[in-house]
Protein backbone atom coordinates (compact mmCIF):
# COMPACT_ATOMS: atom_id res chain seq x y z
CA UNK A 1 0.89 16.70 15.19
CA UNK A 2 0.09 16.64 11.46
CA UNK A 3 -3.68 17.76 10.64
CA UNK A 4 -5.24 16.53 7.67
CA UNK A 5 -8.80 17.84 8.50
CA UNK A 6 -10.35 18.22 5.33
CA UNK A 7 -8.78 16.23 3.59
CA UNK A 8 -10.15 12.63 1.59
CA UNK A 9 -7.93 9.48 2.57
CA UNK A 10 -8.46 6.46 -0.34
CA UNK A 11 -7.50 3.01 0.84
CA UNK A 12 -7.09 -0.12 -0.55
CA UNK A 13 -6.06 -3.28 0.72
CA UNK A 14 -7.48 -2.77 4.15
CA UNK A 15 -8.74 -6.32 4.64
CA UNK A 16 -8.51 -6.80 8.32
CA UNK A 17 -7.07 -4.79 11.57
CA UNK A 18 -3.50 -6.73 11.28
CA UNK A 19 -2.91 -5.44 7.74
CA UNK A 20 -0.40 -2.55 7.27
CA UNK A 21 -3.47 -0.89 5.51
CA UNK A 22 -5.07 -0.64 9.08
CA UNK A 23 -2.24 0.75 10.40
CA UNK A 24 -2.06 3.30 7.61
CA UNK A 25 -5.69 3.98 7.91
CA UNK A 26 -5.87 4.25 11.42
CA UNK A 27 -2.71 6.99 11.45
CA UNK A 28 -4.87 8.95 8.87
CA UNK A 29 -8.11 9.30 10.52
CA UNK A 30 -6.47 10.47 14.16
CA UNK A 31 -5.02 12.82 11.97
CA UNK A 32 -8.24 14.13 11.02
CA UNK A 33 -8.81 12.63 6.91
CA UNK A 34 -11.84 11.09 6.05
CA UNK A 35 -11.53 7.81 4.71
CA UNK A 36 -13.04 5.76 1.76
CA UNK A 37 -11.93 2.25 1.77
CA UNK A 38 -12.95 -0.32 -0.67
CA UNK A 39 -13.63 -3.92 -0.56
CA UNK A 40 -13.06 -6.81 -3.47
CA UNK A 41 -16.50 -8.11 -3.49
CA UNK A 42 -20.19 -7.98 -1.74
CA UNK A 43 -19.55 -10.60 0.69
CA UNK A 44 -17.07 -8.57 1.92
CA UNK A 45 -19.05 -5.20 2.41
CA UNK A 46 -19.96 -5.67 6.08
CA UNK A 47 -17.09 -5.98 7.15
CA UNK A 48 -15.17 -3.23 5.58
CA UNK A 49 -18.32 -0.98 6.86
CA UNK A 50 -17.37 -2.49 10.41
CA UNK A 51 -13.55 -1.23 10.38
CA UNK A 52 -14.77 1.84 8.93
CA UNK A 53 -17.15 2.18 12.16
CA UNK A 54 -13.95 1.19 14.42
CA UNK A 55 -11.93 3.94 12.68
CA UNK A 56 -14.15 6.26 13.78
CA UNK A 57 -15.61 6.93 10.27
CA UNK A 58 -19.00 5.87 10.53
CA UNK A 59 -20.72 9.14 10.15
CA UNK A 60 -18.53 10.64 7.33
CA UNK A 61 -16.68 7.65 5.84
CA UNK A 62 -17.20 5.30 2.73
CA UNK A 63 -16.74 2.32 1.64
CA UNK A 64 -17.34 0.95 -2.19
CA UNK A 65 -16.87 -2.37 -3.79
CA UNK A 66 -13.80 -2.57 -6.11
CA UNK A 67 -11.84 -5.60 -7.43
CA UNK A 68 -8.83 -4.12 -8.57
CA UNK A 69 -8.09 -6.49 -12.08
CA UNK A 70 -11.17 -5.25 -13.15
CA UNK A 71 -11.17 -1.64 -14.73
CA UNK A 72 -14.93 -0.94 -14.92
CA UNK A 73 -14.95 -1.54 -11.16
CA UNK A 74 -11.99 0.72 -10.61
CA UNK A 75 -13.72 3.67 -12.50
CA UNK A 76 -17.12 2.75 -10.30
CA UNK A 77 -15.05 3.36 -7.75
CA UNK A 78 -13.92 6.69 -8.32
CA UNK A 79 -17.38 7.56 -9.85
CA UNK A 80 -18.85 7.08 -6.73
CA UNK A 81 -16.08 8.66 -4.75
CA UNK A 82 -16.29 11.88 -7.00
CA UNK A 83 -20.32 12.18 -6.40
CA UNK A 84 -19.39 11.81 -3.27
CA UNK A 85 -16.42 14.02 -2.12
CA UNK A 86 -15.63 17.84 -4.42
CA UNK A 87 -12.21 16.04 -4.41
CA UNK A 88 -9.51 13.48 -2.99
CA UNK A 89 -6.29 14.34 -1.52
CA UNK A 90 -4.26 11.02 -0.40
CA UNK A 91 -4.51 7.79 -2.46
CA UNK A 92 -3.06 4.33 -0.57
CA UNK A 93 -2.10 1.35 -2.23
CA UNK A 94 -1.29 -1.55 -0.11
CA UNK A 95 -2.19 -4.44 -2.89
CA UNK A 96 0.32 -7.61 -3.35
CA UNK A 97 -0.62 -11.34 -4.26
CA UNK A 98 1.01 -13.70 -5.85
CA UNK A 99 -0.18 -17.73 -6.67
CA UNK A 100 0.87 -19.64 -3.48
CA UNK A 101 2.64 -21.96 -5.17
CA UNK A 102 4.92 -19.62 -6.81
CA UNK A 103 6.12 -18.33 -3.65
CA UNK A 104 6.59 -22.13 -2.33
CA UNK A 105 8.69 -23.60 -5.30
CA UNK A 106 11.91 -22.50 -7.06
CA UNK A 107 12.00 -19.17 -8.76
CA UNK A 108 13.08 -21.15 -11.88
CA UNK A 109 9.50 -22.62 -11.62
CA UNK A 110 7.73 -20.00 -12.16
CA UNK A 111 5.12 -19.62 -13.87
CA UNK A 112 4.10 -17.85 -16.94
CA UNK A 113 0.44 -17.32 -15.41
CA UNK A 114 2.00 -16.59 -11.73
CA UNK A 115 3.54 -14.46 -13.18
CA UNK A 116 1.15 -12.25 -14.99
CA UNK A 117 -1.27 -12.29 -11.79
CA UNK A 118 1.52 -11.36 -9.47
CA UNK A 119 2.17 -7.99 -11.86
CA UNK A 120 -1.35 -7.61 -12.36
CA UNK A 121 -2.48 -7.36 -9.08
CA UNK A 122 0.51 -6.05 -7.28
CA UNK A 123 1.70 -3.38 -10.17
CA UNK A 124 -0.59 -2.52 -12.62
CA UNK A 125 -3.16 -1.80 -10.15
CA UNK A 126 -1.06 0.93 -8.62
CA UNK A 127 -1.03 2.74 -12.56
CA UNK A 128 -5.25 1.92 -12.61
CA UNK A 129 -5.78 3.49 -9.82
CA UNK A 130 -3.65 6.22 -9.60
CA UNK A 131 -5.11 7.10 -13.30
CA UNK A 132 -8.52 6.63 -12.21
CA UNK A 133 -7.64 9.26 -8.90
CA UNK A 134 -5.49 11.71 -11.24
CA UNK A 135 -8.69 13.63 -12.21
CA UNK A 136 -10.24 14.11 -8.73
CA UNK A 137 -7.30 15.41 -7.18
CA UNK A 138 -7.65 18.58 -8.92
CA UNK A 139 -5.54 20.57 -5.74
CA UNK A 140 -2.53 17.93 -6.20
CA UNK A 141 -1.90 15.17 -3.67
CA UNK A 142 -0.26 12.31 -2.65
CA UNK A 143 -0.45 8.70 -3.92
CA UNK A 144 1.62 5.87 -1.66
CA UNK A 145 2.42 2.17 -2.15
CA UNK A 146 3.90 -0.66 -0.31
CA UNK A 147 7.15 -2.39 -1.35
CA UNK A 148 9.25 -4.75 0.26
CA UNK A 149 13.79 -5.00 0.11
CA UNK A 150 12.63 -8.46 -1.46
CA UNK A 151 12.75 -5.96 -4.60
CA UNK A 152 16.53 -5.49 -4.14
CA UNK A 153 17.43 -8.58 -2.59
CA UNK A 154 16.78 -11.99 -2.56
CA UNK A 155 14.64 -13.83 0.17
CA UNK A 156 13.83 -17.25 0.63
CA UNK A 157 10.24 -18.02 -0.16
CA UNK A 158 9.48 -14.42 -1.87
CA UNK A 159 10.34 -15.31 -5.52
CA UNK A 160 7.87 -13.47 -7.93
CA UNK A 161 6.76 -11.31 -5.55
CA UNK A 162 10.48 -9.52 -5.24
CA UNK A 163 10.37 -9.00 -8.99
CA UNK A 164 7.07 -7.56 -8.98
CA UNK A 165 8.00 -5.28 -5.99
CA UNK A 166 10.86 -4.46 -8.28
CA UNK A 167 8.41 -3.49 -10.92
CA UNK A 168 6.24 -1.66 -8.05
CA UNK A 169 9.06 0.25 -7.53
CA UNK A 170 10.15 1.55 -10.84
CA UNK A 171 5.89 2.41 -11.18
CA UNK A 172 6.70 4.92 -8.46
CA UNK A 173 9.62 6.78 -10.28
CA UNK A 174 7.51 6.55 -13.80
CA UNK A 175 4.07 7.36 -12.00
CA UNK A 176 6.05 10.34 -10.29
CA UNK A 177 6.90 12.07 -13.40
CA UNK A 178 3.43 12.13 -15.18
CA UNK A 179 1.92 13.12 -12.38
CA UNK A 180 4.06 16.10 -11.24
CA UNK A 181 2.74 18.62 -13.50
CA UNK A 182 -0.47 18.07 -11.41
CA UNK A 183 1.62 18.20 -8.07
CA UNK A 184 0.86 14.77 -7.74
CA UNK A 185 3.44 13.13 -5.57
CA UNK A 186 4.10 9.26 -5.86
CA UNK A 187 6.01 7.81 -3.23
CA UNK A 188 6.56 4.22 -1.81
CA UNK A 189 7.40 3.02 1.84
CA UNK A 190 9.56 -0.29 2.11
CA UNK A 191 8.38 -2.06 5.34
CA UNK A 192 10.72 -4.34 7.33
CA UNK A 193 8.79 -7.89 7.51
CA UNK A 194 5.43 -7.43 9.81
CA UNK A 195 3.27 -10.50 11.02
CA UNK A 196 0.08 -9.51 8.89
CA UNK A 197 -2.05 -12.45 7.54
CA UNK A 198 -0.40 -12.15 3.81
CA UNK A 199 3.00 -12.78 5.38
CA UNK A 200 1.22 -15.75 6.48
CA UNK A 201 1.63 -17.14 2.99
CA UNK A 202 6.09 -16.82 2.90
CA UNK A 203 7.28 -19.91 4.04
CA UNK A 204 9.70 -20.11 7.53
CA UNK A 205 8.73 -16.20 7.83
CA UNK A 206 9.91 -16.08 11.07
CA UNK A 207 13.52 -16.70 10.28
CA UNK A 208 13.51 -13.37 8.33
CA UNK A 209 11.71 -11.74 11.10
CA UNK A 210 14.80 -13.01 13.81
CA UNK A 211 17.57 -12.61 10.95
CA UNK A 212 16.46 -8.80 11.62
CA UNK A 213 16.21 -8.53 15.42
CA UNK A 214 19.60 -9.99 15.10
CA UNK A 215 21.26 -7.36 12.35
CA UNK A 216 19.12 -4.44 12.06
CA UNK A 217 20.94 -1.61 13.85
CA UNK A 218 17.95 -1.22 16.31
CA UNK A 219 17.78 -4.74 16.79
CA UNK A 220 14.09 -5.29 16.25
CA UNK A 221 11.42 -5.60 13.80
CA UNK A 222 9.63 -2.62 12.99
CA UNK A 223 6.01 -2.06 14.15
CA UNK A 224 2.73 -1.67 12.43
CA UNK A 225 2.08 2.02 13.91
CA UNK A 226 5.93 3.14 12.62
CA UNK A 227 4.90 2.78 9.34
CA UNK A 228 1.46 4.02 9.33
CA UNK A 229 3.52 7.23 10.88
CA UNK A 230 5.43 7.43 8.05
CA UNK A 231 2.40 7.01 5.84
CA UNK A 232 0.93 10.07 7.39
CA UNK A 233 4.06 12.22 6.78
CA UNK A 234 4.83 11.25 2.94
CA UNK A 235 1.04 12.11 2.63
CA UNK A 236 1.32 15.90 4.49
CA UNK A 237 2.64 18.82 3.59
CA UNK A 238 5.82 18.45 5.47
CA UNK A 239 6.59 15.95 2.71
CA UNK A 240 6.30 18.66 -0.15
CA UNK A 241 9.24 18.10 -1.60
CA UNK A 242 9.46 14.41 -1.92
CA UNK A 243 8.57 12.39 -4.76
CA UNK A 244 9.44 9.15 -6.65
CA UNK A 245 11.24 8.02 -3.30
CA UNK A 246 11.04 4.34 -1.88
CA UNK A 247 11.48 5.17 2.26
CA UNK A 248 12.63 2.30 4.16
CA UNK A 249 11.15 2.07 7.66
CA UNK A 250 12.54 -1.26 8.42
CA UNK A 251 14.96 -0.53 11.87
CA UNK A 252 17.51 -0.09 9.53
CA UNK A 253 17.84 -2.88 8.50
CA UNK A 254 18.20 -2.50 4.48
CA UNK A 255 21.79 -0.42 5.59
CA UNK A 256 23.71 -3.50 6.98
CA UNK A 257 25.99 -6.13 5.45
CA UNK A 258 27.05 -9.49 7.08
């Protein structure tokens, strides 16, 4: 079993126990990391305190307020974090929105505002924070994002989003090499399509979800816990060597054809 005792887990995008953020955080803790999670605004505060209480974190964990298109808030964030920890070793990133209506209408359609938000909050966040964590991981780390094959190929219903995971993507390799010098490693996971509350928002969803029971090699969809495993491994040591890598854990399916 990997054993991150002593080491400081920050999360973002845990919003509720069906996000991949949960699974993630969840994975970390049994693994021994503390946590810090944050939350996007004060009415949200009790209950990010509650999952960090079901995480087991309660006595050791943190959680601070922290809209990510706001920069102020992201360097309160890691204020507080650095009065608070001597240093952080694992940084998560599972942040994506886009306008619902841009991932309802044709891609043509798009907006030049839908646009900006969907990069704003699903891209450039990655680069704030990651900046903002650069100076407290002063014994290197790892920094891990969320992506989706909608950034290779094209999916009904996922429009901007795909070109922003695109953009996600590319962050990854350019975030890998300005942060290696500080053996910083930047990596990405590509989850198969998971029934969280954000997937919620892609139209006919579950036609993607039985177009991959149907061609993945394993011949299911991929679970919340697989990924949060994976999480957990690109973060350890056994993943020294890796950087500026988008893993798929998606039952394969990102290998097949027709």
């Amino acid at each position: 079993m990997i054993d991150l005792k002593g080491k400081v887990a920050v999360v973002f995008g845990l919003a509720n126990k069906r996000s991949i953020a949960y699974a993630i955080a969840q994975k970390l803790a049994e693994a021994g990391a503390t946590l810090v999670l944050s939350y996007q605004s004060e009415r949200l505060r009790g209950e990010s305190e509650a999952l960090l209480n079901e995480l087991g974190q309660a006595d050791r964990g943190k959680a601070f307020q922290c809209d990510l298109s706001r920069d102020e808030e992201i360097d309160a964030l890691f204020t507080h974090v650095g009065a608070a920890f001597p240093k952080i070793d694992i940084l998560i990133h599972s942040v994506g929105f886009a306008p619902p209506d841009a991932l309802k209408q044709d891609f043509l359609l798009t907006s030049r505002e839908a646009f900006r938000i969907a990069h704003d909050v699903s891209v450039y966040s990655f680069i704030a924070v990651a900046r903002a964590a650069a100076p407290l991981m002063s014994e290197g780390g790892a920094m891990l994002t969320l992506t989706y094959y909608g950034a290779d190929k094209v999916f009904p219903n996922y429009n901007v989003m795909g070109v922003a995971k695109a953009a996600l993507e590319a962050a990854v390799r350019y975030l890998a090499v300005s942060l290696g010098p500080k053996s910083i490693r930047v990596n990405a996971i590509s989850a198969g399509p998971i029934k969280t509350l954000a997937a919620r928002g892609i139209s006919d969803f579950t036609s993607i979800l039985d177009t991959v029971t149907a061609r993945a090699p394993l011949h299911r969809n991929v679970e919340q816990a697989e990924v949060g495993n994976t999480a957990v491994f690109l973060c350890s040591p056994l993943a020294s060597g890796i950087t500026g890598e988008v893993t798929f854990v998606d039952c394969g399916f990102n290998v097949t054809g027709i």
